[in-house]
Protein backbone atom coordinates (compact mmCIF):
# COMPACT_ATOMS: atom_id res chain seq x y z
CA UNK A 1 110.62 100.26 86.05
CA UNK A 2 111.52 99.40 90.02
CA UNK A 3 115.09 99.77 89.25
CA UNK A 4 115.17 103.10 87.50
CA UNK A 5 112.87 104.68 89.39
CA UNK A 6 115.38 103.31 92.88
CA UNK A 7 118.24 104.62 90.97
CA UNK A 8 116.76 107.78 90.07
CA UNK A 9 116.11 108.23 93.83
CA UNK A 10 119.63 107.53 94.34
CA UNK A 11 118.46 104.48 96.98
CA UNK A 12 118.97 100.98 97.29
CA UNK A 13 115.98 98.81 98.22
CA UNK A 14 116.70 95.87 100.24
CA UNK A 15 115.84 92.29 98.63
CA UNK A 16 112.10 91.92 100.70
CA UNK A 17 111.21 95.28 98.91
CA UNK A 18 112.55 94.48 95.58
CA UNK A 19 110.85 90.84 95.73
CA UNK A 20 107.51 92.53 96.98
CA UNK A 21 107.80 95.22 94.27
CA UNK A 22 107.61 92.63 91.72
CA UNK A 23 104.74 91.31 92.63
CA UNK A 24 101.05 91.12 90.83
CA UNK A 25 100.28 95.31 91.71
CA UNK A 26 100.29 98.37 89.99
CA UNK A 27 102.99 100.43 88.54
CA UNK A 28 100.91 103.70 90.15
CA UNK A 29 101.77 101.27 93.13
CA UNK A 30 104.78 100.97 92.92
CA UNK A 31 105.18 104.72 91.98
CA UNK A 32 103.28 105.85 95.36
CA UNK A 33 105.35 103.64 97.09
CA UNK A 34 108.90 104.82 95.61
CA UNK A 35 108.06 108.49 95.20
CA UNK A 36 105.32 109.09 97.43
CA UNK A 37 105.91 107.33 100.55
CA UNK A 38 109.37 105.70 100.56
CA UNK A 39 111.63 109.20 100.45
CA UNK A 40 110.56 110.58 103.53
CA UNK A 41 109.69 107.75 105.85
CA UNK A 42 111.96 107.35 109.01
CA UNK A 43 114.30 104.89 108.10
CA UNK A 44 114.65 103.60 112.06
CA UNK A 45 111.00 103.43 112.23
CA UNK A 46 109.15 102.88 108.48
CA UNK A 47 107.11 105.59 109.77
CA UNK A 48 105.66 107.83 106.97
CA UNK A 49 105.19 111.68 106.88
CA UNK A 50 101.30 112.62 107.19
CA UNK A 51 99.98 111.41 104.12
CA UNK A 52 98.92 114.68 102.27
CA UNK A 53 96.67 113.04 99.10
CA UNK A 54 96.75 116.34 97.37
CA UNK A 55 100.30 116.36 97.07
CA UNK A 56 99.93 112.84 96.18
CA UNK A 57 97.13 113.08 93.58
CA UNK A 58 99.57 116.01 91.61
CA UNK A 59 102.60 113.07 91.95
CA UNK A 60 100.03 110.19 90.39
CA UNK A 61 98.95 112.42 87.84
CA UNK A 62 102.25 113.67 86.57
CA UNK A 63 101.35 112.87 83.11
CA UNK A 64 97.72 112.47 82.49
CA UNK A 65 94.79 112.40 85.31
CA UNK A 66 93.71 109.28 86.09
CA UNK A 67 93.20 110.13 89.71
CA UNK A 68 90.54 112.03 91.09
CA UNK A 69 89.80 110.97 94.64
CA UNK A 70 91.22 109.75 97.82
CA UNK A 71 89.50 106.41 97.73
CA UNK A 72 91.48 105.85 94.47
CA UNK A 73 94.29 106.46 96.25
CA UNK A 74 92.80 103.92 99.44
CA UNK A 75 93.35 101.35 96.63
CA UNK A 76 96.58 101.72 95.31
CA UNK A 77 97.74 101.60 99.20
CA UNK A 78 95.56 98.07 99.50
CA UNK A 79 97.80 96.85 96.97
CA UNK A 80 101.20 97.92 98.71
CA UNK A 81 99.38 96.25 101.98
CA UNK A 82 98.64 92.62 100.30
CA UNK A 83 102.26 92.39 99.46
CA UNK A 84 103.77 93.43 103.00
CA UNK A 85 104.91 97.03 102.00
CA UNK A 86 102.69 98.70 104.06
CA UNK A 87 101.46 98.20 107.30
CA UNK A 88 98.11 99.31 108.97
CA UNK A 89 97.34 100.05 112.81
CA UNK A 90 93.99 97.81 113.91
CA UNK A 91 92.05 101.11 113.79
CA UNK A 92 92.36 102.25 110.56
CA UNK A 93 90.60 100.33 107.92
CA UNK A 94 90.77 100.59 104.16
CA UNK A 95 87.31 101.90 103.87
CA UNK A 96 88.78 104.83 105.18
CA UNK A 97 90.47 108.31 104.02
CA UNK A 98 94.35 108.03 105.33
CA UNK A 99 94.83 111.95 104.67
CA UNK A 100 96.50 113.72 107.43
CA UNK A 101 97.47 110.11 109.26
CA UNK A 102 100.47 108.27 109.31
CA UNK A 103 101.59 104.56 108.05
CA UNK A 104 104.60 101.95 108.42
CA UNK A 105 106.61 100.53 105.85
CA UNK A 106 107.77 97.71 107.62
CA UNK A 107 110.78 96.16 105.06
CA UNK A 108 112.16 100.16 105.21
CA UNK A 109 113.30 98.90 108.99
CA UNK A 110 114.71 95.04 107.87
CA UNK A 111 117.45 95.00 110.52
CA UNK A 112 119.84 93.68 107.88
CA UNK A 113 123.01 92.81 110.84
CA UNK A 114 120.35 90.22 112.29
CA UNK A 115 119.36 89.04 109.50
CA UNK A 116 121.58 89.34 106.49
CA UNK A 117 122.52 85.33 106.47
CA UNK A 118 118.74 84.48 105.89
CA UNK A 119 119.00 86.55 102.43
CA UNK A 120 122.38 84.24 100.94
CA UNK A 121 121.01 81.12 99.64
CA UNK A 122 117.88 80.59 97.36
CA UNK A 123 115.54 77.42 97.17
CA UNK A 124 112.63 75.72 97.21
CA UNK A 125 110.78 75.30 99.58
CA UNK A 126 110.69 71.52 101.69
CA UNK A 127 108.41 69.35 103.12
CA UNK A 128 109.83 69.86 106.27
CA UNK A 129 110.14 73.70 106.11
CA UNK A 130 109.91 75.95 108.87
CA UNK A 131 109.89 79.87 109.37
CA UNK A 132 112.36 81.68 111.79
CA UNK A 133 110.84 82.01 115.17
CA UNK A 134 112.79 85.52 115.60
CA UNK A 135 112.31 86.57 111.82
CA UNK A 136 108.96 85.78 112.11
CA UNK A 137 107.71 87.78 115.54
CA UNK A 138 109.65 90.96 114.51
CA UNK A 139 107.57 91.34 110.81
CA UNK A 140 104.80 90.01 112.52
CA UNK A 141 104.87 92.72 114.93
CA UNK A 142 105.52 95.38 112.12
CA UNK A 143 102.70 94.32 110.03
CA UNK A 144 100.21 94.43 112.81
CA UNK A 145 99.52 90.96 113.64
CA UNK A 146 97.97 90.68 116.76
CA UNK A 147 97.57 86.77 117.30
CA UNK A 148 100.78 85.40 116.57
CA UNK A 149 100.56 81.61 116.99
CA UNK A 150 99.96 79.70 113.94
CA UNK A 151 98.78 76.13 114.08
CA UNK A 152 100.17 73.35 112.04
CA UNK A 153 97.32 73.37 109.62
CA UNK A 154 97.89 77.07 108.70
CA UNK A 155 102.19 76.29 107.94
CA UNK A 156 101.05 73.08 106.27
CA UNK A 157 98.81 74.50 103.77
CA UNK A 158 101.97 77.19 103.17
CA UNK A 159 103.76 74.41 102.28
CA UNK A 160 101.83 72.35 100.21
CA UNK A 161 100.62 75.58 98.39
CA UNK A 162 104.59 76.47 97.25
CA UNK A 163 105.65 72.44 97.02
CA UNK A 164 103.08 72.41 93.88
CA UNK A 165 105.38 75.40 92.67
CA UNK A 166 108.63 74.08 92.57
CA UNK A 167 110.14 77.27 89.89
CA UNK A 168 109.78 79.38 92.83
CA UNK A 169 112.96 79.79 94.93
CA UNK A 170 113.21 82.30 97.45
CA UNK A 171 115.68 82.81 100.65
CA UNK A 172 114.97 81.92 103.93
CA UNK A 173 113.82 85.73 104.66
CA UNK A 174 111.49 85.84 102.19
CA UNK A 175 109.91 81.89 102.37
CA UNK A 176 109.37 83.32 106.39
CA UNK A 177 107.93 87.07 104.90
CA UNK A 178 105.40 85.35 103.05
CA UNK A 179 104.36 82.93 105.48
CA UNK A 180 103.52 86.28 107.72
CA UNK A 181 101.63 87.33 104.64
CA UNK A 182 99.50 84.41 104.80
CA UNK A 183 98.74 84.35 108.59
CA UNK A 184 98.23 88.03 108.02
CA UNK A 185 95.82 87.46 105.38
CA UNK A 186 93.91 84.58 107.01
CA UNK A 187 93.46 86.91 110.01
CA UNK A 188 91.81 89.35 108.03
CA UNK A 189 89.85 87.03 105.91
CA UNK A 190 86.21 87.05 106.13
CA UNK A 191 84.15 83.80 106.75
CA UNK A 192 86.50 82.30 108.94
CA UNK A 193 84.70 80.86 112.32
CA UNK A 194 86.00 82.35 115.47
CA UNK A 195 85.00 83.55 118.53
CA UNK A 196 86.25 86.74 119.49
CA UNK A 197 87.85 89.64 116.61
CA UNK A 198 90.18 92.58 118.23
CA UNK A 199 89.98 95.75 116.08
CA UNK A 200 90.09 94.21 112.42
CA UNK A 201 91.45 90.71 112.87
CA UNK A 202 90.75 87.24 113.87
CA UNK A 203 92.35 85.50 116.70
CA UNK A 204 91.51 82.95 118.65
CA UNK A 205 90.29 83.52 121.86
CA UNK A 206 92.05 82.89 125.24
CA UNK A 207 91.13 80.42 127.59
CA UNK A 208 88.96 82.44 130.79
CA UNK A 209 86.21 82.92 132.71
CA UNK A 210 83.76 85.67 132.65
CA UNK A 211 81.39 86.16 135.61
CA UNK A 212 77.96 87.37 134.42
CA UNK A 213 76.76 90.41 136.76
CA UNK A 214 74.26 87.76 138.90
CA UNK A 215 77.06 85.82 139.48
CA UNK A 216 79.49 88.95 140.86
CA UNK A 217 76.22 89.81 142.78
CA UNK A 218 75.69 86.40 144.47
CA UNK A 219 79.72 86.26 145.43
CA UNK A 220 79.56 89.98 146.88
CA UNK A 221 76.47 89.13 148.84
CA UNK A 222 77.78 86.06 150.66
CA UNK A 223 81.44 87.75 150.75
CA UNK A 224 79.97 90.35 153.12
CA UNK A 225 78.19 87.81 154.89
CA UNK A 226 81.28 85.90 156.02
């Protein structure tokens, strides 16, 4: 269904969207994705058109109506944002209509010169395995991660997760896209202890100090003094 629904559209996806595609979502997905969103996004940017979910509630029920309101729609675009084909900005949370507002598609902007060597050989993954530092900050940055250290733990439990499923081979580009996916994941995951949470995600918070108002009184009081 990806492929004829690409060719009908007379476009090529690149390999991260094609891989993502074929993950465990939809095909009303993968149809809001393709025909909905996809044709007019800027292609420098992944920046969509103003979602308009009447116009998209006539394209998801082409054939028979399955779709009624926006929050149906809210949950076909969670699906395209657990597999890295949408991106969110920290103020706009699922719970929420996304009529009239804009979103990224961050593999529509792959900057395939940089990168193209990353998608030529296929494997397993190793033991010793390690993302691309560049690869890695630039989807970082177009999926919204805010925090973007990642402590051993978090790229060893990548590891041993895809070790235990040696049948999957993927490129470099895509072993690195789904560690993102994880960090991503983990940042939005609830029940995990931290201290401090900027818009929607967890990060961990930065060494400081913070001066409680006595304490700025007491300084400004002796200051003057002096």
């Amino acid at each position: 269904m990806v492929s004829i629904l690409a060719g009908r559209l007379g476009q090529t996806l690149n390999p991260s969207e094609l891989d993502a595609l074929k993950q465990a979502i939809s095909n009303d997905a993968r149809v809001l994705y393709l025909l909905g969103l996809r044709p007019d996004a800027d292609s420098k940017t992944g920046v969509t058109l103003p979602l308009n979910y009447k116009a998209l509630l006539i394209l998801l029920n082409a054939k028979e109506q399955h779709y009624t309101l926006g929050r149906q729609i809210n949950g076909l675009i969670k699906e395209l944002v657990n597999v890295g084909l949408v991106g969110l900005k920290d103020d706009m949370p699922l719970n929420r209509s996304f009529n009239g507002r804009q979103i990224v598609l961050p593999f529509l902007v792959t900057q395939k010169d940089d990168y193209a060597e990353l998608h030529l050989e296929w494997s397993a993954i190793k033991l010793d395995w390690q993302p691309t530092k560049t690869l890695f900050n630039d989807l970082a940055k177009l999926v919204g991660i805010i925090d973007k250290e990642y402590s051993d733990e978090e790229l060893g439990e990548f590891v041993a997760y895809w070790m235990g499923r040696p049948q999957s081979q993927f490129s470099q580009f895509q072993w690195t896209q789904k560690f993102v996916f994880q960090i991503k994941q983990r940042r939005l995951a609830s029940g995990v202890k931290v201290i401090q949470k900027v818009g929607n995600q967890l990060v961990k918070p930065k060494a400081g100090v913070e001066a409680d108002e006595n304490a700025k009184k007491l300084v400004e009081k002796y200051s003057t003094k002096q």
